[in-house]
C-alpha atoms as a PDB file:
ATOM      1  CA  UNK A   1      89.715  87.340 100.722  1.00  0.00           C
ATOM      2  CA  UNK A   2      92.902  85.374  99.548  1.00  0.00           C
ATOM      3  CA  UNK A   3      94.326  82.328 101.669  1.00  0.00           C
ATOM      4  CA  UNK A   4      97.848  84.228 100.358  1.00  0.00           C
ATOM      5  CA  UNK A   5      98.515  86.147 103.495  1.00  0.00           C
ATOM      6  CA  UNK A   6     100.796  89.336 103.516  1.00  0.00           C
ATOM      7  CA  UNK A   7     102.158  89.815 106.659  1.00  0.00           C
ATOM      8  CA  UNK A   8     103.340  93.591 107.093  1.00  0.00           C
ATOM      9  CA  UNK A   9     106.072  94.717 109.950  1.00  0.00           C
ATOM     10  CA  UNK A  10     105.465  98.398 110.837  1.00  0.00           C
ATOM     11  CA  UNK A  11     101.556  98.264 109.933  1.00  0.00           C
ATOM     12  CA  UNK A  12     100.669 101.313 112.587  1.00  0.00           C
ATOM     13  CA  UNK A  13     103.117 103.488 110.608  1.00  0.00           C
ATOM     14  CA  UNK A  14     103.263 105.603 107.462  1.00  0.00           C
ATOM     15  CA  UNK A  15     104.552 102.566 104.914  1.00  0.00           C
ATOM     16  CA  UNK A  16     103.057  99.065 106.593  1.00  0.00           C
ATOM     17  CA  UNK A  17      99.837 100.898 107.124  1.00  0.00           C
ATOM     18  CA  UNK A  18      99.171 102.393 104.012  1.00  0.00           C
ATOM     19  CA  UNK A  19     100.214  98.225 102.704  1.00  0.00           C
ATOM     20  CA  UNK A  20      97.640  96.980 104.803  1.00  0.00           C
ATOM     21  CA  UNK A  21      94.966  99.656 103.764  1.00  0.00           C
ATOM     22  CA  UNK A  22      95.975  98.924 100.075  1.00  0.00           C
ATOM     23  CA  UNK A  23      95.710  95.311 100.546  1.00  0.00           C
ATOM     24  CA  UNK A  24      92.268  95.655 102.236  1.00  0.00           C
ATOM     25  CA  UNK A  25      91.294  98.348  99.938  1.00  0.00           C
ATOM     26  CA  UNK A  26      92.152  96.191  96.332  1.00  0.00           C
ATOM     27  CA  UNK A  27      88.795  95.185  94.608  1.00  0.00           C
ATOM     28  CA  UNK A  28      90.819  92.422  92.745  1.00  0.00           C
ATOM     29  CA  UNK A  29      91.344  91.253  96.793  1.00  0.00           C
ATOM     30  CA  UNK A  30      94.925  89.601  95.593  1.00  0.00           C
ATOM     31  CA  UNK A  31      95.678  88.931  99.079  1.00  0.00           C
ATOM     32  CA  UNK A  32      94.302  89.253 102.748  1.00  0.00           C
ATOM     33  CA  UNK A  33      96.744  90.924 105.341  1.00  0.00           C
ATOM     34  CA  UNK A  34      98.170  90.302 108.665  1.00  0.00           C
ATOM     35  CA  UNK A  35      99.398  93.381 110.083  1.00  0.00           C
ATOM     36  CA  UNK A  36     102.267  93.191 112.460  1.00  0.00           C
ATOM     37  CA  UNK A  37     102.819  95.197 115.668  1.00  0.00           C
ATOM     38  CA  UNK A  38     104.007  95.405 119.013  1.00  0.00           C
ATOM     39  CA  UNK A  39     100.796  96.674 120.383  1.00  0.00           C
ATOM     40  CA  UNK A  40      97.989  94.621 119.627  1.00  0.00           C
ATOM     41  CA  UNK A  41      95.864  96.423 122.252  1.00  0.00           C
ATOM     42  CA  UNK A  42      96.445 100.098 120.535  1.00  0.00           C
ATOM     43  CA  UNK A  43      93.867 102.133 119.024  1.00  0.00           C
ATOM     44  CA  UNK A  44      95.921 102.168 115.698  1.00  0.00           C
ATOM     45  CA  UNK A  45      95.829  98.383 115.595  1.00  0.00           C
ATOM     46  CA  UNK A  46      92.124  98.272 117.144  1.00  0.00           C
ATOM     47  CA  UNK A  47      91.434 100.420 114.128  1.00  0.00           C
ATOM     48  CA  UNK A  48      93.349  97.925 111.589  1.00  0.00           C
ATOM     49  CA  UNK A  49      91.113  94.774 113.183  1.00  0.00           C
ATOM     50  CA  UNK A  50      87.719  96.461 112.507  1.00  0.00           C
ATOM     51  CA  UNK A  51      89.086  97.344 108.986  1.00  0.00           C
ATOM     52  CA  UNK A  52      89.591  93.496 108.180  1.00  0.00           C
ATOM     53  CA  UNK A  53      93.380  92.787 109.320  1.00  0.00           C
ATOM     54  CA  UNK A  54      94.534  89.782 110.777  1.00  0.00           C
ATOM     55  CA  UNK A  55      96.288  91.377 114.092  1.00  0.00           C
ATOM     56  CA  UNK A  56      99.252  89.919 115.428  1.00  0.00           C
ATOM     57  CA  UNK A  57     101.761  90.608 118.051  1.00  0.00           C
ATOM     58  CA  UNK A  58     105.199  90.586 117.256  1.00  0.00           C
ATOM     59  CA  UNK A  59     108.904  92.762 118.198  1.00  0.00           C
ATOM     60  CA  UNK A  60     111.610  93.540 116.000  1.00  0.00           C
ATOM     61  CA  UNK A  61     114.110  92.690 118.762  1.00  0.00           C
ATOM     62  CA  UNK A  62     112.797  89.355 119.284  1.00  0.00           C
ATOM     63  CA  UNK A  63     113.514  86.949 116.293  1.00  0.00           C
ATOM     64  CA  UNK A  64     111.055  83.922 117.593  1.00  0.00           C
ATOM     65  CA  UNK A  65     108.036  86.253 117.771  1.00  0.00           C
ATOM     66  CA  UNK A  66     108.187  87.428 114.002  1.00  0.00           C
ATOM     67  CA  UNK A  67     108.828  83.896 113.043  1.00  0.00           C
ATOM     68  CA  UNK A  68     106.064  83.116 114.290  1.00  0.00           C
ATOM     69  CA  UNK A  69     103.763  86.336 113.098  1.00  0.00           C
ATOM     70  CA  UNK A  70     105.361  85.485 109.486  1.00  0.00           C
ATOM     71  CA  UNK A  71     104.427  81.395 109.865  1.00  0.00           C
ATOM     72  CA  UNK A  72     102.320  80.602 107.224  1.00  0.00           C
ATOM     73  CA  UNK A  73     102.140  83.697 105.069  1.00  0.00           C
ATOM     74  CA  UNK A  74     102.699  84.337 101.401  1.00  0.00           C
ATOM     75  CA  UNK A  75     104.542  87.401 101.793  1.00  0.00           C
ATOM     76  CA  UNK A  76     105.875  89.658 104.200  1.00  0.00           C
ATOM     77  CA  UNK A  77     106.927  93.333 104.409  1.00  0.00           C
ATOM     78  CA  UNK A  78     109.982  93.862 106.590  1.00  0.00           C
ATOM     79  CA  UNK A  79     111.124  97.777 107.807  1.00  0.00           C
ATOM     80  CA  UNK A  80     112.639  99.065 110.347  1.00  0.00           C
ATOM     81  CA  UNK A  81     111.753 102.733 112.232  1.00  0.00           C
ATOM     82  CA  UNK A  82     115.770 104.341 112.636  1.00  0.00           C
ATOM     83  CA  UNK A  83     114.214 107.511 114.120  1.00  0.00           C
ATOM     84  CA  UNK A  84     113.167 105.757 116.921  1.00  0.00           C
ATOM     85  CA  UNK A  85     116.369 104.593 118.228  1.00  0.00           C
ATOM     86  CA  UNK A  86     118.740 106.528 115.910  1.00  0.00           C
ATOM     87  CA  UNK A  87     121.085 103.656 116.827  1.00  0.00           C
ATOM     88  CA  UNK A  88     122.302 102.061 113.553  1.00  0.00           C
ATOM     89  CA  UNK A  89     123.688  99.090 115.305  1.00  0.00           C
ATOM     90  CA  UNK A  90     120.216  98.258 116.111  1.00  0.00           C
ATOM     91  CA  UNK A  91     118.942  99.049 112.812  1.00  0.00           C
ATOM     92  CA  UNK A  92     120.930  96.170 111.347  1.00  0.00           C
ATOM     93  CA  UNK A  93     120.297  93.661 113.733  1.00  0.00           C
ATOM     94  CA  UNK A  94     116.654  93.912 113.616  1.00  0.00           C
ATOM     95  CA  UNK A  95     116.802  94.151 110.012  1.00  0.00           C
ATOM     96  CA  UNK A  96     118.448  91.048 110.337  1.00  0.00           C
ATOM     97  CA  UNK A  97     115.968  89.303 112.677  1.00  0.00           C
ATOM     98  CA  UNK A  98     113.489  90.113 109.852  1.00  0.00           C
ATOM     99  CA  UNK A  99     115.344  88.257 107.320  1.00  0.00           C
ATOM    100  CA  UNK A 100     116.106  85.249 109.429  1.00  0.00           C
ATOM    101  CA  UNK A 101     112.635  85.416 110.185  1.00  0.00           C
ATOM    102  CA  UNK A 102     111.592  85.148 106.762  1.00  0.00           C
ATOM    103  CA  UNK A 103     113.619  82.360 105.959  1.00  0.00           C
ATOM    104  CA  UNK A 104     112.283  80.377 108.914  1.00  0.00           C
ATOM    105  CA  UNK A 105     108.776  81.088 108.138  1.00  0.00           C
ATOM    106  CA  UNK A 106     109.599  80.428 104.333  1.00  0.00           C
ATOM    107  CA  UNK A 107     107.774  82.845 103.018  1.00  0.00           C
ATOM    108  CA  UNK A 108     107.472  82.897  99.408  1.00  0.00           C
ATOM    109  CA  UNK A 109     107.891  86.649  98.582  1.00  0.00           C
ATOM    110  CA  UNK A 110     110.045  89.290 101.031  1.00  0.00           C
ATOM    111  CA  UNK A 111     109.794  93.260 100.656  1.00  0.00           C
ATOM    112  CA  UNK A 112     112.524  94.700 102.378  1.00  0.00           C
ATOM    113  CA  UNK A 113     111.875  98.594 102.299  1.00  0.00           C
ATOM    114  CA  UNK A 114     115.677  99.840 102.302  1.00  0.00           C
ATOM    115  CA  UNK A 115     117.887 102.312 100.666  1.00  0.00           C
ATOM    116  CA  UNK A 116     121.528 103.076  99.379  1.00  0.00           C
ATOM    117  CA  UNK A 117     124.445 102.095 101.164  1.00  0.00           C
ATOM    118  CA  UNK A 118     126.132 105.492 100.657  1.00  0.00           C
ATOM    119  CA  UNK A 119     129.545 104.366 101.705  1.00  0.00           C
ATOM    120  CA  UNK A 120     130.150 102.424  98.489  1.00  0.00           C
ATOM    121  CA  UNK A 121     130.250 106.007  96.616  1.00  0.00           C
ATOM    122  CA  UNK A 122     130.932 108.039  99.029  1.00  0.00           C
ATOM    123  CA  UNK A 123     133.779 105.832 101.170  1.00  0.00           C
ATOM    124  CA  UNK A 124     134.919 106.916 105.080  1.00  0.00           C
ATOM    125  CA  UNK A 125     137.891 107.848 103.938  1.00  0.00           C
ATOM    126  CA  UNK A 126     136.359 110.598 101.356  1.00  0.00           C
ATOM    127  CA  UNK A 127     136.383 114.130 103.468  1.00  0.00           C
ATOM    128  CA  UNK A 128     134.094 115.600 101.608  1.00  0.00           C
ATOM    129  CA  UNK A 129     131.414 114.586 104.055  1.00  0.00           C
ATOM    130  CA  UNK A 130     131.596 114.412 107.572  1.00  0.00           C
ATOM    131  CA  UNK A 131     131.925 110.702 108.725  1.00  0.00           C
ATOM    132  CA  UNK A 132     129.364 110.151 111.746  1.00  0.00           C
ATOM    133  CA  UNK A 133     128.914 107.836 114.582  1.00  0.00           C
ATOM    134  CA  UNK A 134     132.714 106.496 113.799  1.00  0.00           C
ATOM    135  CA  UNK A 135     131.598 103.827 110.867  1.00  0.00           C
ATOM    136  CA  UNK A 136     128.353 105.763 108.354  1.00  0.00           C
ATOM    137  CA  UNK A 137     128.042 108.812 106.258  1.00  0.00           C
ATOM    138  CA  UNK A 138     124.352 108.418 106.317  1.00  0.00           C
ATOM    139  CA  UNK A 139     123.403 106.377 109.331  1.00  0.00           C
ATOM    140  CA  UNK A 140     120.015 106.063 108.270  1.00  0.00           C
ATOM    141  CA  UNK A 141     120.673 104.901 104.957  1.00  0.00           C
ATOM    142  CA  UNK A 142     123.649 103.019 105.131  1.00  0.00           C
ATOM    143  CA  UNK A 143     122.425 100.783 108.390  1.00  0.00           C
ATOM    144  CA  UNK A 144     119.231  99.399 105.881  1.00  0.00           C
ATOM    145  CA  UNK A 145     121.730  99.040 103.037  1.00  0.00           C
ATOM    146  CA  UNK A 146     124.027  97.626 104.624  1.00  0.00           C
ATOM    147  CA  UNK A 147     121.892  94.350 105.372  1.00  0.00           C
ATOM    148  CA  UNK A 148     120.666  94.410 101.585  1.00  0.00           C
ATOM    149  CA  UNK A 149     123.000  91.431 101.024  1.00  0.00           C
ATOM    150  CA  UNK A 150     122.146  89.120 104.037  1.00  0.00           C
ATOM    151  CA  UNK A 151     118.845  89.449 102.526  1.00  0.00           C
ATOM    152  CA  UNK A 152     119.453  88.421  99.397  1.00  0.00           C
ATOM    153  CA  UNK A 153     121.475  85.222 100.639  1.00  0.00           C
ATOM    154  CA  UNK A 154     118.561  84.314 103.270  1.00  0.00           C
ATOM    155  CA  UNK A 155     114.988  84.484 101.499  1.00  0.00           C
ATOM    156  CA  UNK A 156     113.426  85.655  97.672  1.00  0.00           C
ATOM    157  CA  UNK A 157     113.352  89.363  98.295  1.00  0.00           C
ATOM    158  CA  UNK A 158     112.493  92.783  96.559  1.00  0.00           C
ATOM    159  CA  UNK A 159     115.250  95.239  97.892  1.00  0.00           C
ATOM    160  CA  UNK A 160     112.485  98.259  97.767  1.00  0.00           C
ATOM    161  CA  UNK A 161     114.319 101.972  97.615  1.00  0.00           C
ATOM    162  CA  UNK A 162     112.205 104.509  99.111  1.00  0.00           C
ATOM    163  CA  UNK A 163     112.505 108.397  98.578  1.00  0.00           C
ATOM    164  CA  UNK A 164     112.373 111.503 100.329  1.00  0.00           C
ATOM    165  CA  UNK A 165     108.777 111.652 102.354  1.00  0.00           C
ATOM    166  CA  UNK A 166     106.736 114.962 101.693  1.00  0.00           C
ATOM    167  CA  UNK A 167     105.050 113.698 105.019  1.00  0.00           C
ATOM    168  CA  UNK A 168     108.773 115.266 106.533  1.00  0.00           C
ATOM    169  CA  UNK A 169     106.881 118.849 106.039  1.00  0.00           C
ATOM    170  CA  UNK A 170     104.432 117.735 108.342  1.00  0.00           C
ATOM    171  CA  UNK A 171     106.025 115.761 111.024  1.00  0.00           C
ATOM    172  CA  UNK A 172     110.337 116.224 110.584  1.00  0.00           C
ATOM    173  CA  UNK A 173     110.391 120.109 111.310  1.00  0.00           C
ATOM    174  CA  UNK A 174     111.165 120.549 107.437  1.00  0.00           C
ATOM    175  CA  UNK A 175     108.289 122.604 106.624  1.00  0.00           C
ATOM    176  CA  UNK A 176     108.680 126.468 105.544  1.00  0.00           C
ATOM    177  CA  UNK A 177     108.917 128.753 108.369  1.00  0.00           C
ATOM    178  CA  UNK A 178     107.993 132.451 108.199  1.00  0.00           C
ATOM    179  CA  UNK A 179     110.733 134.863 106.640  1.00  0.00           C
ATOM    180  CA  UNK A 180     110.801 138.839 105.998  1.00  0.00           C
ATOM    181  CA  UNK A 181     107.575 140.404 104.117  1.00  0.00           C
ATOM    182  CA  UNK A 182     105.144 137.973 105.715  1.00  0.00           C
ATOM    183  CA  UNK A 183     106.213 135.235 103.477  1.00  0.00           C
ATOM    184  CA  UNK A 184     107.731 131.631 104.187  1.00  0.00           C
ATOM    185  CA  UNK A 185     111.556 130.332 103.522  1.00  0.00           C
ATOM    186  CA  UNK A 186     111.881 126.271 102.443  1.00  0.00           C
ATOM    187  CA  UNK A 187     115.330 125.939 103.407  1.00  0.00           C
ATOM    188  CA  UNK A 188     117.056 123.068 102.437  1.00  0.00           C
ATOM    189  CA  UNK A 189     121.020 122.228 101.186  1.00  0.00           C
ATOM    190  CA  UNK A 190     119.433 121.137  97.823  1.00  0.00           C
ATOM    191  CA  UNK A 191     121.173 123.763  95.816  1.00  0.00           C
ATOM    192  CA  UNK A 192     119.893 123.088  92.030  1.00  0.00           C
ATOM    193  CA  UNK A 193     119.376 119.498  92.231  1.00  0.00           C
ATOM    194  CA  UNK A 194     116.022 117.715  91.684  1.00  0.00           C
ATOM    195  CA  UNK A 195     114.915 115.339  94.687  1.00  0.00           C
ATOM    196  CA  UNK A 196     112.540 112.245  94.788  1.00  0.00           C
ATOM    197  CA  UNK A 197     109.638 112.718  96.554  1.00  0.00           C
ATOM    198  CA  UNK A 198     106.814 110.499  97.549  1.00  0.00           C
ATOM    199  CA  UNK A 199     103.757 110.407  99.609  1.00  0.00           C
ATOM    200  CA  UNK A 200     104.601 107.632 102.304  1.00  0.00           C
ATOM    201  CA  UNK A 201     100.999 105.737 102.172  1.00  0.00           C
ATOM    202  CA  UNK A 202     102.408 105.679  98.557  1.00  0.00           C
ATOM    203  CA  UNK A 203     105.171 103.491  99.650  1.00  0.00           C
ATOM    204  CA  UNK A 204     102.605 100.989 101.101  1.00  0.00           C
ATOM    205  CA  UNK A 205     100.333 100.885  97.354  1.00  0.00           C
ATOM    206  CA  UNK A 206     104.221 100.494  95.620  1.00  0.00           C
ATOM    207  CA  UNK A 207     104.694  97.578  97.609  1.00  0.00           C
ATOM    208  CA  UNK A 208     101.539  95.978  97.066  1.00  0.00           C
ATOM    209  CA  UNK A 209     102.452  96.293  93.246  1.00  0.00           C
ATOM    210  CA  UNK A 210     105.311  94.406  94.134  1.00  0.00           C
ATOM    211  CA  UNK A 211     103.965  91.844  95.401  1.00  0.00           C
ATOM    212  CA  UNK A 212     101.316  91.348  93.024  1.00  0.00           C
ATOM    213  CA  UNK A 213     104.345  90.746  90.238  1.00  0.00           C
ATOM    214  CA  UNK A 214     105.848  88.518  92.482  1.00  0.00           C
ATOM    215  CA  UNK A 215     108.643  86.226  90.659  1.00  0.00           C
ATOM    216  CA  UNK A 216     109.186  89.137  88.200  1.00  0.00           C
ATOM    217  CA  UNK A 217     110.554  91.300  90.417  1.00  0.00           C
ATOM    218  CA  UNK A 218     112.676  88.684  93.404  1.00  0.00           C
ATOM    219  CA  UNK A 219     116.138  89.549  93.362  1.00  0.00           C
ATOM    220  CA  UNK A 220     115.633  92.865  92.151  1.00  0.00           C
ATOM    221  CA  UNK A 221     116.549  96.431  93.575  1.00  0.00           C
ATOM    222  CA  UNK A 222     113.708  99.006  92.617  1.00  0.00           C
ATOM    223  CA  UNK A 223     113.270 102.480  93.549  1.00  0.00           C
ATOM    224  CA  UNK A 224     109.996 104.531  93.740  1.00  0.00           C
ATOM    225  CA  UNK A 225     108.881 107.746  93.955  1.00  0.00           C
ATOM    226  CA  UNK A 226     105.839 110.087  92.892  1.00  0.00           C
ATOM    227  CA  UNK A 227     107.979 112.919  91.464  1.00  0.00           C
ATOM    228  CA  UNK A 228     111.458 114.491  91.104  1.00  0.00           C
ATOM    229  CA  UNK A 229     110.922 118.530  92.029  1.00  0.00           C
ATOM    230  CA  UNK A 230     113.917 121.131  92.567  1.00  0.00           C
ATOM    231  CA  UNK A 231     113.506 123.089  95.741  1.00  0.00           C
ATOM    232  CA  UNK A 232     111.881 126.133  93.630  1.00  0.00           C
ATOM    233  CA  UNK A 233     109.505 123.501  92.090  1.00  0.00           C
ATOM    234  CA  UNK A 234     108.459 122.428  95.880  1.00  0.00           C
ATOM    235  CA  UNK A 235     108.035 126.170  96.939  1.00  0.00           C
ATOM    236  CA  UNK A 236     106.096 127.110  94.516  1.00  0.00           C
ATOM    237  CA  UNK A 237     103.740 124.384  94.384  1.00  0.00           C
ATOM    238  CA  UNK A 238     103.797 124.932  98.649  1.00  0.00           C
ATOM    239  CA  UNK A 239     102.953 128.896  97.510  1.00  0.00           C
ATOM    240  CA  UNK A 240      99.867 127.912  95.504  1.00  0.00           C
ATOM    241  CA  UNK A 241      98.577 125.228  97.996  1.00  0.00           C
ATOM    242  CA  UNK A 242      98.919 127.749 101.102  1.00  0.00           C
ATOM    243  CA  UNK A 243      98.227 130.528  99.461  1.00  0.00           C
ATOM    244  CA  UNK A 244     101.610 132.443 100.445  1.00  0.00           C
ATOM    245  CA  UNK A 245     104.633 133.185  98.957  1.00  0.00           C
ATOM    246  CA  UNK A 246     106.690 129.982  99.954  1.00  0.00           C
ATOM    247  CA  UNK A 247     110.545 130.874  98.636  1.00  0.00           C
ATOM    248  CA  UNK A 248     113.512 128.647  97.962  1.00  0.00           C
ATOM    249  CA  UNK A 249     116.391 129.312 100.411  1.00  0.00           C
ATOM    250  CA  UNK A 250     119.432 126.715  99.484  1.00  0.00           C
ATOM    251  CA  UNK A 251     122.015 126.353 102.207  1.00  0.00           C
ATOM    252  CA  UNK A 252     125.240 124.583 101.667  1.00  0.00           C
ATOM    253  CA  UNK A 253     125.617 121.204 103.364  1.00  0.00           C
ATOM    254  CA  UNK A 254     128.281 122.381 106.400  1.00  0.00           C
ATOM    255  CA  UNK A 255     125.498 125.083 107.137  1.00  0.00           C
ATOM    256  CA  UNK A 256     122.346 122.975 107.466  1.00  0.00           C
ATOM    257  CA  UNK A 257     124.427 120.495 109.471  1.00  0.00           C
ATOM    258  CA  UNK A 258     125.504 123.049 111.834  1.00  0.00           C
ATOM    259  CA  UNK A 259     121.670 123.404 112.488  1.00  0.00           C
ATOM    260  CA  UNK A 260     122.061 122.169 115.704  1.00  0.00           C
ATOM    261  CA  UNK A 261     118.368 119.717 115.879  1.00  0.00           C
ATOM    262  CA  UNK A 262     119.213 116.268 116.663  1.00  0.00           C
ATOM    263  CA  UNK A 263     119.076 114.865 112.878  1.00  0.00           C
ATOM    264  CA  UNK A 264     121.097 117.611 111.701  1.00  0.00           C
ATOM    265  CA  UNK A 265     124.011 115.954 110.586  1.00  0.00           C
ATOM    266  CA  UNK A 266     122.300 112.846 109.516  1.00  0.00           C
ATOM    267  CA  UNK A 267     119.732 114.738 107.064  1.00  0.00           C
ATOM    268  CA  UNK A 268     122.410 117.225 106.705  1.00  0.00           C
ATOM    269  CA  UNK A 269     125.127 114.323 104.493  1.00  0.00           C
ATOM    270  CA  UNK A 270     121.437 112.682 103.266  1.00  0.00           C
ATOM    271  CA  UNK A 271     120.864 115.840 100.622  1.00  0.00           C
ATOM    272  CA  UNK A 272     124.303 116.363 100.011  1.00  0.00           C
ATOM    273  CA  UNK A 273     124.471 112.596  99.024  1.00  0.00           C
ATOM    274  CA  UNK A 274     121.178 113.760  96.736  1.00  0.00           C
ATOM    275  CA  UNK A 275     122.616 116.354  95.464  1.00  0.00           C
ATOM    276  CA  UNK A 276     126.706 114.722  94.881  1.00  0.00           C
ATOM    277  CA  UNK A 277     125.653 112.085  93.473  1.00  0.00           C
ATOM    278  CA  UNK A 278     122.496 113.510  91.828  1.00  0.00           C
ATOM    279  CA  UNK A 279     122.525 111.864  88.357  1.00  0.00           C
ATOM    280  CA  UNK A 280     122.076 107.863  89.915  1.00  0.00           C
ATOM    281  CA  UNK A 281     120.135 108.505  93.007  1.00  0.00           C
ATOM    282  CA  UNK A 282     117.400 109.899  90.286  1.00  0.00           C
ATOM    283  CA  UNK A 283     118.101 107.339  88.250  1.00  0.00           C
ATOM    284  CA  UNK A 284     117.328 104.769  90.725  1.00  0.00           C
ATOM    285  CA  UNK A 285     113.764 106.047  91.217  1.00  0.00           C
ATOM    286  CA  UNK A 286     111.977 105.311  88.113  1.00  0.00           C
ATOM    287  CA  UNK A 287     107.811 107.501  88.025  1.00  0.00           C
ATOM    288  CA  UNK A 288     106.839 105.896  85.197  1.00  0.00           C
ATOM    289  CA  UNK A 289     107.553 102.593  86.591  1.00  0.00           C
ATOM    290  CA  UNK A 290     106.190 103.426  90.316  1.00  0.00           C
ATOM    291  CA  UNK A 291     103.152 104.347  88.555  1.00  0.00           C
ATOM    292  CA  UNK A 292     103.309 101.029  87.129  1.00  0.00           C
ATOM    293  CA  UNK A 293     102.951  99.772  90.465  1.00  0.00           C
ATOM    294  CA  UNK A 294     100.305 101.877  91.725  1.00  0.00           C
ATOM    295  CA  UNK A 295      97.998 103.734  89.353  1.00  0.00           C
ATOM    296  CA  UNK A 296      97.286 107.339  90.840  1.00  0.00           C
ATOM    297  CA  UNK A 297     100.021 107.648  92.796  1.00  0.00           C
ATOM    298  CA  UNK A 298     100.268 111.075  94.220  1.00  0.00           C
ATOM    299  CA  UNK A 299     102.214 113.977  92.801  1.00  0.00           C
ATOM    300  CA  UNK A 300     103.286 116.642  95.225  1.00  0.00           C
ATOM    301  CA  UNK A 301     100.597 118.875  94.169  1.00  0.00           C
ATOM    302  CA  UNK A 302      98.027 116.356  95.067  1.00  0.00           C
ATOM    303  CA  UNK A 303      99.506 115.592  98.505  1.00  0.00           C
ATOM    304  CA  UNK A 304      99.583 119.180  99.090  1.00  0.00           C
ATOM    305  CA  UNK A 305      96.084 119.322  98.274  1.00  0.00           C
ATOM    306  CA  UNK A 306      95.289 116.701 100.977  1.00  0.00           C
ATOM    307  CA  UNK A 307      97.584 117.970 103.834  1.00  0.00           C
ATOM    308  CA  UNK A 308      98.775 121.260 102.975  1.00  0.00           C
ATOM    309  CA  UNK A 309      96.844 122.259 105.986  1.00  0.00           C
ATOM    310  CA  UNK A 310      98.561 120.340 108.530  1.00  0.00           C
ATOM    311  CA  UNK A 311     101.765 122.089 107.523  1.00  0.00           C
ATOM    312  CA  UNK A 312     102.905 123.930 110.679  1.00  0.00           C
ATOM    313  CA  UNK A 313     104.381 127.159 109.719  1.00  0.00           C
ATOM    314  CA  UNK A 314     105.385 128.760 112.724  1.00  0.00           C
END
């Protein structure tokens, strides 16, 4: 393996763990990995050790112990979990512990896996869109985007924009849910726009991409997906992989927000920021060029072949 160590935050989860299977999993073996987490002892991390990782202990909240996880490597890939807390105060000051960290561990090459500040287009003041939790539009975008500068002024760093995970079928409640005539609604405030999708071990393969260009690509702000797909395109790909009649129901916005699950709101101003502002939040996700990065990334049909069965459906 390579002495150029990537050390990856979040390595038990969706993105750092599909980094650190990339990383152990690339026959050109570019780099070897350290995967970060604050349960060493865990099966998940267990599992990472007898894979090949280096596995080390650190917490987001506590600045000194990723310091020290990051000392010595090349590279590290910094994210931070909002569902867990759904506090975006703490968002941004463990997003901010990971860039401090960086710059005191001097690592060559940061990844920090963010995404749009949505206040700079769509401002508080703008009532289109309910303003929530007094000071965000889109808590869980505009807390990461929000710390995209102090990033940038702290340590070289690839601003990495993620897009919406097809994994939410599976695990966010978004899947299709039976409807009249034995078939299944999708129901989503989508209307007619298209929206970036991408498997999130995908996100992981992206950034090892990334960090294999290395100085090409510090400084930069660079979006990925696998595929753009209106919400007809999505149901009838679902209606071919589960072999049922899966049909397009757009809601407006104020509707799917009134929902009443605890993310409502949140996800509820997330697609209407997809779908206002439509034309550069697709523009920011480039295929061609995240299949640049990784080589067989996944198209929705192809994830649905893999985990269409794990779908629940009601």
């Amino acid at each position: 393996m390579s002495n150029k160590i990537i050390a990856v935050v979040g390595s038990t989860g969706a993105q750092g763990g599909g980094l650190v299977r990339a990383i152990l999993g690339d026959p050109a073996k570019t780099f070897s990995v350290r995967a970060i987490t604050r349960k060493p002892d865990g099966e998940k991390a267990k599992e990472l050790a007898r894979l090949g990782a280096e596995v080390v202990a650190a917490d987001l909240d506590d600045k000194v112990s990723l310091a020290r996880a990051f000392a010595g490597a090349h590279g590290a890939f910094c994210m931070t979990n909002y569902w867990e807390h759904m506090s975006p105060e703490m968002e941004i000051a463990q997003a901010k512990n990971l860039a401090d960290a960086a710059k005191e561990a001097r690592v060559s090459h940061a990844v920090w896996s963010t995404l749009e500040d949505t206040r700079l287009r769509m401002p508080l003041s703008d009532k289109r869109m309910p303003t929530l939790k007094e000071k965000y539009k889109v808590p869980h975008f505009d807390a990461k985007g929000s710390v995209d500068p102090y990033f940038l002024e702290r340590v070289p760093v690839t601003l990495l924009l993620a897009s919406f995970y097809w994994d939410n079928f599976i695990y966010f409640g978004m899947g299709p849910k039976p409807i009249e005539g034995g078939k299944l609604g999708l129901v989503l405030p989508l209307a007619d726009a298209k929206l970036p999708g991408i498997a999130a071990e995908d996100i992981g393969r992206c950034a090892l991409g990334v960090f294999k260009r290395g100085q090409e690509l510090v400084g930069k702000r660079i979006g990925i997906c696998g595929e753009q797909l209106s919400g007809t395109e999505m149901a009838s790909a679902m209606s071919r992989a589960l072999a049922r009649e899966v049909v397009y129901q757009p809601v407006p916005p104020d509707v799917y927000r009134g929902f009443g699950f605890p993310t409502a709101a949140d996800l509820g101003n997330m697609f209407q920021y997809n779908v206002d502002f439509e034309t550069e939040y697709r523009a920011a996700r480039d295929v061609d060029f995240s299949r640049s990065l990784a080589p067989g990334l996944l198209t929705f049909a192809a994830w649905l072949e893999r985990y269409a069965a794990r779908i629940p459906i009601g």
